[in-house]
Protein backbone atom coordinates (compact mmCIF):
# COMPACT_ATOMS: atom_id res chain seq x y z
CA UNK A 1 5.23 -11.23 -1.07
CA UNK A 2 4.34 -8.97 2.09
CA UNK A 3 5.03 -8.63 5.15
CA UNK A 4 2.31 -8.17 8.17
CA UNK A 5 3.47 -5.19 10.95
CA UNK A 6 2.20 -3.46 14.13
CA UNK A 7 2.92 -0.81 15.67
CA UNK A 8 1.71 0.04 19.27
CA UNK A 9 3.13 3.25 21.35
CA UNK A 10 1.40 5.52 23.82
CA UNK A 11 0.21 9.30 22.93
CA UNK A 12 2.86 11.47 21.63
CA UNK A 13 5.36 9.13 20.81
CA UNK A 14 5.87 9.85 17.01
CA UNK A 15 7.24 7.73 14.18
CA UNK A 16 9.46 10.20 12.37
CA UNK A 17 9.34 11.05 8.78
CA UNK A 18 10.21 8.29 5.91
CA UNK A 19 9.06 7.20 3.11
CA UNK A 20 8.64 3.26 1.48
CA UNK A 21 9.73 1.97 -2.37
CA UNK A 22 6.57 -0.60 -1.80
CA UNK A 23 2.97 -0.25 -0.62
CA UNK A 24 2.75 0.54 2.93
CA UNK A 25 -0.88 -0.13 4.27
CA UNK A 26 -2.52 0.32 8.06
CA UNK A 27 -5.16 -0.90 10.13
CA UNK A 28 -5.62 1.11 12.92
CA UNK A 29 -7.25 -1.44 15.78
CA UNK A 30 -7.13 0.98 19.06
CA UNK A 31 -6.55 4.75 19.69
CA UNK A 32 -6.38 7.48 17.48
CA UNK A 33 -3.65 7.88 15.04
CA UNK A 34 -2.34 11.22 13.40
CA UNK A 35 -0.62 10.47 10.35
CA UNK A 36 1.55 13.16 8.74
CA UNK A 37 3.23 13.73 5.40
CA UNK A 38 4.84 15.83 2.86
CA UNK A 39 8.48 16.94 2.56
CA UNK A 40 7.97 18.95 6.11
CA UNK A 41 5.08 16.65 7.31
CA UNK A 42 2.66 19.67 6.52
CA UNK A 43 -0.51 17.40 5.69
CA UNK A 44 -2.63 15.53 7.96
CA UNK A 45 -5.50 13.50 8.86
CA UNK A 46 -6.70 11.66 11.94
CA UNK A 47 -7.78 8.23 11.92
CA UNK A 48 -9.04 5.82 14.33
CA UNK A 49 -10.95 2.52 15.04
CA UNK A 50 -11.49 0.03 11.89
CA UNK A 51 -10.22 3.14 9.62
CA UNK A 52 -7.61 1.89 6.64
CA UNK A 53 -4.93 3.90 4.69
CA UNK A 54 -2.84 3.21 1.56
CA UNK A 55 -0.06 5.58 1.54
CA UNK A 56 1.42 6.19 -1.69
CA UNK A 57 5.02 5.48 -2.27
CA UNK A 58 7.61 8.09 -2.95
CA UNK A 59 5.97 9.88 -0.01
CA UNK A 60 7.82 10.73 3.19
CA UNK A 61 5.25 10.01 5.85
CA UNK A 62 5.40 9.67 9.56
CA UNK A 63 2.42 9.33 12.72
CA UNK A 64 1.93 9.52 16.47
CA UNK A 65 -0.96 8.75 19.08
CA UNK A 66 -3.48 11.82 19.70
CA UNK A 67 -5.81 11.81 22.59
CA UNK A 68 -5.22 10.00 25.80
CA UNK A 69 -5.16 6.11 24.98
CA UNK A 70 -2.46 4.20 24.19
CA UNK A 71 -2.57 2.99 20.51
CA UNK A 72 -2.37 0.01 18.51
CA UNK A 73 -2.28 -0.43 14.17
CA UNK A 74 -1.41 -3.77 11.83
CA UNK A 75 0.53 -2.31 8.98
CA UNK A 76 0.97 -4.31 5.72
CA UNK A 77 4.22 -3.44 3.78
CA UNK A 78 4.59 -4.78 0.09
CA UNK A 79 7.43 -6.56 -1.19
CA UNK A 80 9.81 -9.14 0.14
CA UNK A 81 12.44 -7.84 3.22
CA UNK A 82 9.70 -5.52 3.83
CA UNK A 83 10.20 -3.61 0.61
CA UNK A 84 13.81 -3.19 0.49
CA UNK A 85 13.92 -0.85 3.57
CA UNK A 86 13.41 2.59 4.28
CA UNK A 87 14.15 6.10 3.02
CA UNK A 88 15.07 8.50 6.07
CA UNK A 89 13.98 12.26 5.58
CA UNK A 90 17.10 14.05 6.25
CA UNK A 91 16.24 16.10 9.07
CA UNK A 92 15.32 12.69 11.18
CA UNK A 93 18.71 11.99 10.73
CA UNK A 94 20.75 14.79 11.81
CA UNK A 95 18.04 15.03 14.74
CA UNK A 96 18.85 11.63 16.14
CA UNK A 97 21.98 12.13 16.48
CA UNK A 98 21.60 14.68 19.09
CA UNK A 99 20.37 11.86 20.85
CA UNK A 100 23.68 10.03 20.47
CA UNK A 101 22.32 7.79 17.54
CA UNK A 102 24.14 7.22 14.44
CA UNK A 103 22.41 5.88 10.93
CA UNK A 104 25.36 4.08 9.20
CA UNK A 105 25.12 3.50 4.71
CA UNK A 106 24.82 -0.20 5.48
CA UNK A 107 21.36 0.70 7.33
CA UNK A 108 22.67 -0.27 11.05
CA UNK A 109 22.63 1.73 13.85
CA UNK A 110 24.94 3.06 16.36
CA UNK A 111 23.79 3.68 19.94
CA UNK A 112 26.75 5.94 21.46
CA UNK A 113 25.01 6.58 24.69
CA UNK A 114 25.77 2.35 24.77
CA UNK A 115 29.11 2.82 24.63
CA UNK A 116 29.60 2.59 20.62
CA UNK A 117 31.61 4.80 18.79
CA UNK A 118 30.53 7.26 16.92
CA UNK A 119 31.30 6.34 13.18
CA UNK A 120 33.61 8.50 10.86
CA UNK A 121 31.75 10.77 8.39
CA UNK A 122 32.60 8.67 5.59
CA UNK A 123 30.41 5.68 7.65
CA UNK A 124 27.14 7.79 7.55
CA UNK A 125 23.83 7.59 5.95
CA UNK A 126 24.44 10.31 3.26
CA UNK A 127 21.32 12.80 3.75
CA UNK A 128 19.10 13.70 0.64
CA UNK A 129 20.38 16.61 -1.15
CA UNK A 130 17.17 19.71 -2.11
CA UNK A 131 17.31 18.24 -5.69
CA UNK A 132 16.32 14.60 -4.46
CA UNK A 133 13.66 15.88 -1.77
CA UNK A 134 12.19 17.72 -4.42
CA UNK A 135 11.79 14.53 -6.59
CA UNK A 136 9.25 13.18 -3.98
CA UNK A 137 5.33 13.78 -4.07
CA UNK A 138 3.03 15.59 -1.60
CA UNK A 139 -0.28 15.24 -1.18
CA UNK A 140 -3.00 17.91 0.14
CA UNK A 141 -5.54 16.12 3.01
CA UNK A 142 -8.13 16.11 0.48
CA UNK A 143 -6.25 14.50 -2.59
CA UNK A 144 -5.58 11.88 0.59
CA UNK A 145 -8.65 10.77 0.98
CA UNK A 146 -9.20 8.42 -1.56
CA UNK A 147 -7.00 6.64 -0.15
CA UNK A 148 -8.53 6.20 3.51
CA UNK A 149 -11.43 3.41 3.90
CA UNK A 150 -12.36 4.78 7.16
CA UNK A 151 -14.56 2.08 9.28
CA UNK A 152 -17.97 4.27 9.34
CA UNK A 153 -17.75 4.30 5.46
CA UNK A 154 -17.33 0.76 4.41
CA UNK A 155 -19.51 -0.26 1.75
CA UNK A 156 -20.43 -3.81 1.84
CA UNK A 157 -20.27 -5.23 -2.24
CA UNK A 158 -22.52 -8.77 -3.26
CA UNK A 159 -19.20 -10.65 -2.66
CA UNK A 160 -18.57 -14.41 -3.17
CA UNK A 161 -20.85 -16.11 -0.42
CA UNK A 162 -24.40 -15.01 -0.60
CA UNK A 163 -25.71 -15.97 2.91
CA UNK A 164 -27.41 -14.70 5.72
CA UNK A 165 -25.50 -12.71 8.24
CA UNK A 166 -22.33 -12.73 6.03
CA UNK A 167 -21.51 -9.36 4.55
CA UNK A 168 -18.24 -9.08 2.37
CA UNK A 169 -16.04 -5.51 1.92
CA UNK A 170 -13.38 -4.87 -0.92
CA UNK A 171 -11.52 -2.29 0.97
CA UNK A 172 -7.86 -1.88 -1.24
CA UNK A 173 -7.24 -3.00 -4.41
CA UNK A 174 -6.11 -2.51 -7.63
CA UNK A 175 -8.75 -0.19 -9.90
CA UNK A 176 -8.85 -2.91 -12.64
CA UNK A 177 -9.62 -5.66 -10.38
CA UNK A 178 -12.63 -8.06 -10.47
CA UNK A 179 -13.49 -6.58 -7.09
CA UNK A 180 -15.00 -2.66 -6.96
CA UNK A 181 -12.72 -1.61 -3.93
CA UNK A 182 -13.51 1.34 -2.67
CA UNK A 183 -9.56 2.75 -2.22
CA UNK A 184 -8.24 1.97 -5.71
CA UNK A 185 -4.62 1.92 -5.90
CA UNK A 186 -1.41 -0.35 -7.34
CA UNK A 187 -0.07 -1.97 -4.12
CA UNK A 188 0.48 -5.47 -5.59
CA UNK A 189 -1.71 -6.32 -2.24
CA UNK A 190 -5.65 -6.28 -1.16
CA UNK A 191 -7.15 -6.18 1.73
CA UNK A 192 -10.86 -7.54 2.12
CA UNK A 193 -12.99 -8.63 5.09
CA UNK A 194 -15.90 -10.50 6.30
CA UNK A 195 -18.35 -9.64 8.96
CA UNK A 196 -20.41 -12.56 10.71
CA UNK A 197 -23.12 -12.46 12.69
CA UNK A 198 -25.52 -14.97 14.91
CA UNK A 199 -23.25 -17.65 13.85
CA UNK A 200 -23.36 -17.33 10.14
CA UNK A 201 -20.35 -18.19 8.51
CA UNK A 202 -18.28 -19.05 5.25
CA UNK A 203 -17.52 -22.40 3.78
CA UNK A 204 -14.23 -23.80 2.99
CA UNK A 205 -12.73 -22.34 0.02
CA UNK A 206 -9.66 -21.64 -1.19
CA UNK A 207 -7.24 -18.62 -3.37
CA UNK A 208 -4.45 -18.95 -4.72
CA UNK A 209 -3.03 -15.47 -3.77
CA UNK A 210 -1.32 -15.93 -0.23
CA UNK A 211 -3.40 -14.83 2.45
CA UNK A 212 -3.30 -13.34 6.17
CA UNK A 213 -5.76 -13.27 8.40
CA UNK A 214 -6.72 -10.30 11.30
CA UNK A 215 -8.89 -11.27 13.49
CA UNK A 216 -10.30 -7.58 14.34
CA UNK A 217 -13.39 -7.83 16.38
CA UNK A 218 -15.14 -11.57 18.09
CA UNK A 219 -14.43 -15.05 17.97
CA UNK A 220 -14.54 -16.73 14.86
CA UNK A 221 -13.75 -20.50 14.07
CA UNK A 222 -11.34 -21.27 12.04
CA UNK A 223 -11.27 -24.54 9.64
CA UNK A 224 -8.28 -25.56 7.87
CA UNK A 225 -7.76 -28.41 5.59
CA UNK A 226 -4.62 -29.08 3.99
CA UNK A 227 -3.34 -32.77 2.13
CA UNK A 228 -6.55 -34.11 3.90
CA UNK A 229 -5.72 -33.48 7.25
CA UNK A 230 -8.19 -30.99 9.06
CA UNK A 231 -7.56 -28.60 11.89
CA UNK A 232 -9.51 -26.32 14.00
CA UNK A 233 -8.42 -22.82 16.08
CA UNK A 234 -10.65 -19.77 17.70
CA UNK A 235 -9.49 -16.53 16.73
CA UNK A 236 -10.05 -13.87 18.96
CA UNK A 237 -9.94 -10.20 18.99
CA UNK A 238 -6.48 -9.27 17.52
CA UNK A 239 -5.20 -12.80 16.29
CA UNK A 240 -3.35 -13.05 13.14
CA UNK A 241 -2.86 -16.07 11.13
CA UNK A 242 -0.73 -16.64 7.78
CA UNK A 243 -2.71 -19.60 5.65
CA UNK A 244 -0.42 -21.94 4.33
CA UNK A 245 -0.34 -22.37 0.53
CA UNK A 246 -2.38 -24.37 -0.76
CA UNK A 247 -4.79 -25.07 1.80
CA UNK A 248 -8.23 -24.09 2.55
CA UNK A 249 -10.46 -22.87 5.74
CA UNK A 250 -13.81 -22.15 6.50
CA UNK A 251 -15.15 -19.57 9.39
CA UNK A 252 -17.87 -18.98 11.47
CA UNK A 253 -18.92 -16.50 14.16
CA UNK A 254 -18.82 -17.88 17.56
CA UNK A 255 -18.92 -14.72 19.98
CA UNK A 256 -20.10 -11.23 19.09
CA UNK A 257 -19.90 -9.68 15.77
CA UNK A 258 -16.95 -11.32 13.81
CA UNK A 259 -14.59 -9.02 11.74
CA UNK A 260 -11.70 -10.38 9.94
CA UNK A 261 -9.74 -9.07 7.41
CA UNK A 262 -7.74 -10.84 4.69
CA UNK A 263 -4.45 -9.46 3.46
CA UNK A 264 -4.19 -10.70 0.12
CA UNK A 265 -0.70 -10.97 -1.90
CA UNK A 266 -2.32 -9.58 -4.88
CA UNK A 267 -3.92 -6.14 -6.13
CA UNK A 268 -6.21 -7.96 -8.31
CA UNK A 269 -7.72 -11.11 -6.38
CA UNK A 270 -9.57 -13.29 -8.09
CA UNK A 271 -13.37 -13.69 -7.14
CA UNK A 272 -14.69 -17.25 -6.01
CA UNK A 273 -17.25 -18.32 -8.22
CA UNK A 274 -19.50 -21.26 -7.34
CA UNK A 275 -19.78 -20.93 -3.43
C-alpha cells in the first residue's frame, strides 16, 4: 500500500532532519520548498510549482518554505502505517527537548510545557550512535537530480489514449517498467498524470494497481462505475480522490487546463492496451 500526505506551513518553518525505511515522494502544489539532506543537512535544492522528488531511503532529509508565500506539497509515503515510521537524526532530538519535548522508544511524545512529566532516561528514544549515522547515504545536489521531475521538464511519452488535447507523463517509476519514466527509481509506487485541454478527455478504463487521484490544476469530471452503478463528481484545483478497487472512471476537462496526477500502488504499472 501507500499512504497520500500534505504538508502546508508558512516560510521558515522547517521540518527537521529524518529519514524513511519506504519511498517518500512530493508534489510541491504552492510556494517554494528547500529540501535539505545528508547526515548534517549539507545538500540542497529548491523546488517549486508542479516540481516532483523521490528521495531515496536510508537518507536523513528535512525542508522548509523559502521566499515569502506560504507553502503547500502532497507527499506520497510507501508502505502500509506510512512505512513503519520514522528515523529521528539525533541532534533533532536532543534539540527538542530544549523546547520541553520528549521522544519516548514507543514513538509518543511528551509535551512538558503541558504539564507532562518528563520521562526517565531509560523511557527515551535512544539517539544514533557515529557508527549507525555513518551507515546512512548522502547525496551531492547533482547525484540528486535524477531524482527531481521538475514541472518545466516534463516530457510528455505516446501513453495509452491517443487523442486530441490529451497528453500523458510517466513521471516515477521503476527503471524496468513498461512505462519510460523519466525519475527511475524502486519505490514500489508511480506517479503519472494527464493533462486535458478544450474539453478533451479519457474514457473509462480501469488498473488493477490501486490508484489516487490529485487534482492539481482545473476542473475535471470525474466518471466512476463500479458493480454497474455510475457516479459523477468535479474535481477542482487541489482535490484528492482514492478509486475504489475494482472500479473504473473516465475524465474530462471542464474548466482551464486539467492536471491530475495518479499515484499508483506499483513501480511497474501496467500499460492499457486497446483504448
Amino acid at each position: 500500500g501507500f499512504n497520500i500526505g500534505a504538508a502546508g506551513q508558512p516560510p521558515g518553518i522547517k521540518n527537521s532532519l529524518h529519514s524513511h525505511h519506504t519511498a517518500e515522494l512530493f508534489v510541491v502544489f504552492k510556494g517554494q520548498f528547500r529540501f535539505y539532506w545528508g547526515n548534517e543537512g549539507e545538500h540542497e535544492a529548491v523546488l517549486s510549482h508542479g516540481d516532483v522528488i523521490s528521495i531515496p531511503t536510508n537518507l536523513f532529509r528535512g525542508f522548509e518554505v523559502v521566499g515569502r508565500d506560504y507553502g503547500f506539497m502532497y507527499s506520497v509515503l510507501g508502505g502500509d502505517n506510512s512505512g513503519g515510521g520514522v528515523v529521528w537524526h539525533p541532534s533533532v532530538i536532543t534539540d527538542s527537548q530544549g523546547y520541553g519535548l520528549y521522544l519516548k522508544a514507543d514513538g509518543t511524545l511528551v509535551d512538558t510545557i503541558d504539564g507532562d512529566a518528563v520521562p526517565s532516561e531509560s523511557e527515551l528514544m535512544p539517539l544514533l550512535t557515529d557508527e549507525e549515522l555513518s551507515k546512512f547515504d548522502t547525496y551531492t545536489a547533482e547525484q540528486m537530480m535524477p531524482f527531481v521531475a521538475l514541472k518545466k521538464d516534463y516530457r510528455e511519452i505516446s501513453g495509452d489514449f491517443d487523442k486530441p488535447g490529451v497528453k500523458q507523463f510517466a513521471l516515477t517509476g521503476h527503471p524496468s517498467a513498461s512505462y519510460d519514466f523519466q525519475v527511475k527509481s524502486v519505490d514500489d509506487v508511480s506517479i503519472m498524470a494527464y493533462e486535458l485541454t478544450e474539453g478533451a478527455s479519457i474514457p473509462v478504463h480501469q488498473r488493477d494497481e490501486k490508484q489516487v487521484l490529485i487534482n492539481f490544476e482545473g476542473d475535471t469530471l470525474l466518471n466512476l462505475v463500479k458493480d454497474g452503478e455510475q457516479a459523477q463528481l468535479v474535481l477542482t484545483t487541489g482535490d484528492v480522490f482514492s478509486v475504489p478497487a475494482g472500479a473504473s472512471y473516465s475524465l474530462e476537462n471542464l474548466r482551464g487546463t486539467s492536471f491530475t496526477y495518479v499515484v499508483l500502488g506499483s513501480d511497474q504499472p501496467q500499460t492499457l492496451q486497446g483504448n
